[in-house]
C-alpha atoms as a PDB file:
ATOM      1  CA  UNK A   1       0.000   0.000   0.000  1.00  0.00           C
ATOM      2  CA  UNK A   2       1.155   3.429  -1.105  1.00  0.00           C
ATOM      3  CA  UNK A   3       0.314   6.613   1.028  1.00  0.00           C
ATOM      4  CA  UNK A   4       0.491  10.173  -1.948  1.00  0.00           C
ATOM      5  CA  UNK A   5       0.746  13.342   0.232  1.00  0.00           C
ATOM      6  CA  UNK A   6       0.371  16.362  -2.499  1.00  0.00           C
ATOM      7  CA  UNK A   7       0.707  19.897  -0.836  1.00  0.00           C
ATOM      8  CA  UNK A   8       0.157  22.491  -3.563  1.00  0.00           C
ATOM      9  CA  UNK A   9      -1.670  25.412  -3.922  1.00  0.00           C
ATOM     10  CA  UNK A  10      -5.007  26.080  -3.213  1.00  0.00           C
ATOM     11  CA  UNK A  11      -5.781  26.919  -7.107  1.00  0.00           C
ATOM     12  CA  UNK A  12      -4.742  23.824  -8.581  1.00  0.00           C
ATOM     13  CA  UNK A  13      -6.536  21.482  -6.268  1.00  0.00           C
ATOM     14  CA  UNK A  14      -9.510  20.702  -8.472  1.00  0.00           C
ATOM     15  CA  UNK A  15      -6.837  19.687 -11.400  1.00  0.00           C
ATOM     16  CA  UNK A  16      -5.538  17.166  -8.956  1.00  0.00           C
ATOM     17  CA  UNK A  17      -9.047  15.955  -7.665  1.00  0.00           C
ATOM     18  CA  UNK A  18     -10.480  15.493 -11.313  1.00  0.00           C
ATOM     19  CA  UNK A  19      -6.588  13.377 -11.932  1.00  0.00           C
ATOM     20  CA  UNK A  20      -7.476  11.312  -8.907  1.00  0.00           C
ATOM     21  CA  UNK A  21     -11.263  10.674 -10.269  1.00  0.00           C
ATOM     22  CA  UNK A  22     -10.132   9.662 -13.623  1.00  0.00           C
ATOM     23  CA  UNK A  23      -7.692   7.420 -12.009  1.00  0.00           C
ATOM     24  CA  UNK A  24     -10.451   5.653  -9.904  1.00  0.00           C
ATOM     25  CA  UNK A  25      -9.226   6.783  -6.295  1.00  0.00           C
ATOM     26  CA  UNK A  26     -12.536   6.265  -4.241  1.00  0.00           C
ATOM     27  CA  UNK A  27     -10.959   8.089  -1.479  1.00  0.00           C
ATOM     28  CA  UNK A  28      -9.082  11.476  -0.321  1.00  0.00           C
ATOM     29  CA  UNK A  29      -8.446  13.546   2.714  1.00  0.00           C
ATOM     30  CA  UNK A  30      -8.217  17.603   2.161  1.00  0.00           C
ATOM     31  CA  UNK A  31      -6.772  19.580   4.396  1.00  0.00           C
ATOM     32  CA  UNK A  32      -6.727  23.485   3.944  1.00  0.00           C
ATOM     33  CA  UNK A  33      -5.058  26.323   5.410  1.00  0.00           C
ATOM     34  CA  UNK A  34      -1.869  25.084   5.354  1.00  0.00           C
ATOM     35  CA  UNK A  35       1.454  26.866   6.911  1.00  0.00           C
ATOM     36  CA  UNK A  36       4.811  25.864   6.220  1.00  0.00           C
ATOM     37  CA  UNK A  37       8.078  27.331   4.781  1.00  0.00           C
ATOM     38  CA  UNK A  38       9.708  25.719   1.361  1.00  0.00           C
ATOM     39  CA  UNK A  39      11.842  26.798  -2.241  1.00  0.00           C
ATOM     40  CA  UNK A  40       8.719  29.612  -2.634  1.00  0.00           C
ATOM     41  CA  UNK A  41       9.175  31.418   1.222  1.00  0.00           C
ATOM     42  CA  UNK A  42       7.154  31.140   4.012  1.00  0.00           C
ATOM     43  CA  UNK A  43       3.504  30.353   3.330  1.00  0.00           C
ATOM     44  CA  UNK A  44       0.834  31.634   5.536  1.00  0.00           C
ATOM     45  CA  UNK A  45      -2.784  31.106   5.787  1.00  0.00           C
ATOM     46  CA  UNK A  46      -3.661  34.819   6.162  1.00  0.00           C
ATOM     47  CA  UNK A  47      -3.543  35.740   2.718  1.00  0.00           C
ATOM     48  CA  UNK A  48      -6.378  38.183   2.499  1.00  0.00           C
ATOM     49  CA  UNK A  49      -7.901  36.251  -0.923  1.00  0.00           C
ATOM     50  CA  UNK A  50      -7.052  32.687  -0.258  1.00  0.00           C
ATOM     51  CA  UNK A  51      -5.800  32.829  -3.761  1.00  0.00           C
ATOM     52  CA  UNK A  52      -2.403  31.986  -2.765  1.00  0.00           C
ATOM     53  CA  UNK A  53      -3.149  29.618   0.355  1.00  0.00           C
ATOM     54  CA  UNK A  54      -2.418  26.284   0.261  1.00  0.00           C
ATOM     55  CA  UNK A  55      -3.348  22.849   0.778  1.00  0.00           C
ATOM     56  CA  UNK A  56      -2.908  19.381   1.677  1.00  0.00           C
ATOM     57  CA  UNK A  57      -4.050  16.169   0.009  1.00  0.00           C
ATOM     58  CA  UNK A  58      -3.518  12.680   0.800  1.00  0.00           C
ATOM     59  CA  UNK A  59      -4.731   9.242  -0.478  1.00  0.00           C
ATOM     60  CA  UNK A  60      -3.798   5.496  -0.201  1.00  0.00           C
ATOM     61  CA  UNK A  61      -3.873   3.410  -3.030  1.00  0.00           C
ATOM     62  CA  UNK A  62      -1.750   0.340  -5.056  1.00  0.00           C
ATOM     63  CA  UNK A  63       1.972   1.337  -6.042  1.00  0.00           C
ATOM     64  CA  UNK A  64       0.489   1.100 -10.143  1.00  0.00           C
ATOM     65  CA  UNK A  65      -2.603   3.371  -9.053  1.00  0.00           C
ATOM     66  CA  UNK A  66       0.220   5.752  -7.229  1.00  0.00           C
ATOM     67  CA  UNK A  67       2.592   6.225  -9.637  1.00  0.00           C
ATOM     68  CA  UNK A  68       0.231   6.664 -12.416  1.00  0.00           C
ATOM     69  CA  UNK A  69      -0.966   9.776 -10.754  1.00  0.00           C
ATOM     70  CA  UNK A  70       2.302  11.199  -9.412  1.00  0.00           C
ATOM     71  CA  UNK A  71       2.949  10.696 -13.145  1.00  0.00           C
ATOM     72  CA  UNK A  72      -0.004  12.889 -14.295  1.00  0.00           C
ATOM     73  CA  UNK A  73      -0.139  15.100 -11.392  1.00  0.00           C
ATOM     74  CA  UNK A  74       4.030  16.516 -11.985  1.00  0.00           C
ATOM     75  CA  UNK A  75       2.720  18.827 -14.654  1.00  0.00           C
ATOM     76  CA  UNK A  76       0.485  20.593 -11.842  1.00  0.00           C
ATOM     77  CA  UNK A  77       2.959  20.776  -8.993  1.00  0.00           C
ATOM     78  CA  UNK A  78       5.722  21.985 -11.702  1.00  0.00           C
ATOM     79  CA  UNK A  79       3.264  24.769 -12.858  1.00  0.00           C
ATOM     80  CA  UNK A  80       1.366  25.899  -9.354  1.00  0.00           C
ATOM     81  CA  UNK A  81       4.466  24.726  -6.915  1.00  0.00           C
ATOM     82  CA  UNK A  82       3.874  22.248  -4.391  1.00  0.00           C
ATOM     83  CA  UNK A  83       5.500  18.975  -3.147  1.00  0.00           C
ATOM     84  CA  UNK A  84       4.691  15.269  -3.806  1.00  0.00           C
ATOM     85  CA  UNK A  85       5.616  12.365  -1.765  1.00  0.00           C
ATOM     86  CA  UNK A  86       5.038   8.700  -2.261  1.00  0.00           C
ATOM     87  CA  UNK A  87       5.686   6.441   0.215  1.00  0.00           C
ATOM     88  CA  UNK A  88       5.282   2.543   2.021  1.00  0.00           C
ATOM     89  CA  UNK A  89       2.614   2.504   4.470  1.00  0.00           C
ATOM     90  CA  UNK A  90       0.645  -0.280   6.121  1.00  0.00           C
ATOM     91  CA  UNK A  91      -2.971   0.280   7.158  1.00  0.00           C
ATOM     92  CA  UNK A  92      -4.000  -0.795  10.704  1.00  0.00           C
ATOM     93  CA  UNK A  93      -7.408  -0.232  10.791  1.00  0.00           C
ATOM     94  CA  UNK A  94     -10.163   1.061   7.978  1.00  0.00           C
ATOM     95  CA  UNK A  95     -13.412   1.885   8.249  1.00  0.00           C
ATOM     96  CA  UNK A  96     -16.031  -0.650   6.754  1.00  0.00           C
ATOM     97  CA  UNK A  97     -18.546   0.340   4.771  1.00  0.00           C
ATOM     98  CA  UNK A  98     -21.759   0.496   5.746  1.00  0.00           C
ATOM     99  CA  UNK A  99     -25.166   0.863   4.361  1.00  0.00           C
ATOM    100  CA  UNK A 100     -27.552   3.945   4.941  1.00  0.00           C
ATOM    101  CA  UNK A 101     -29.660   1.731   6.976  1.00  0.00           C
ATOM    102  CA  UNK A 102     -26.478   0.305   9.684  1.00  0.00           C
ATOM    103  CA  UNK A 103     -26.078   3.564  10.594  1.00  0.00           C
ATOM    104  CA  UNK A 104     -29.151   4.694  12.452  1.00  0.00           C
END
């Protein structure tokens, strides 16, 4: 199992979301407002806009699934900035899915 961490900005984030769809990823966690320092300076999450804030993404998947979108995804962190990492992970627990109906 492959954990993808993407932080980017907040502008590309729907180019990476609709890559992830096409790719059949039935799952993501999106995290916004997201501080940290890097190449580009400091980033903050006061920016008055939000234009210029960014995010974090990640999502756990097969190494093929993975690659393929670090693959299709480079073009969007090259042109926006941002930071990919790919790495080994092993799940402990995961939610099961339910039906509408278990969880009353």
């Amino acid at each position: 199992m492959k954990k993808l961490e993407i932080v980017t900005n907040k502008s590309s984030i729907e180019r990476i979301i609709e890559i992830l769809n096409k790719t059949q990823i039935s799952g993501y966690s999106l995290f916004e407002h997201v501080k940290g320092m890097g190449e580009r300076g400091l980033m903050m999450d006061d920016e008055l806009t939000g234009a210029f804030e960014n995010v974090y993404l990640f999502t756990l998947c097969d190494e093929q699934k993975a690659m393929e979108i670090a693959e299709k995804i480079m073009p969007v962190i090259e042109k926006y900035g941002g930071l990919c990492i790919l790495s080994d992970v092993s799940v402990i627990k995961k939610a099961e899915k339910k039906s509408p109906e278990t969880l009353k």
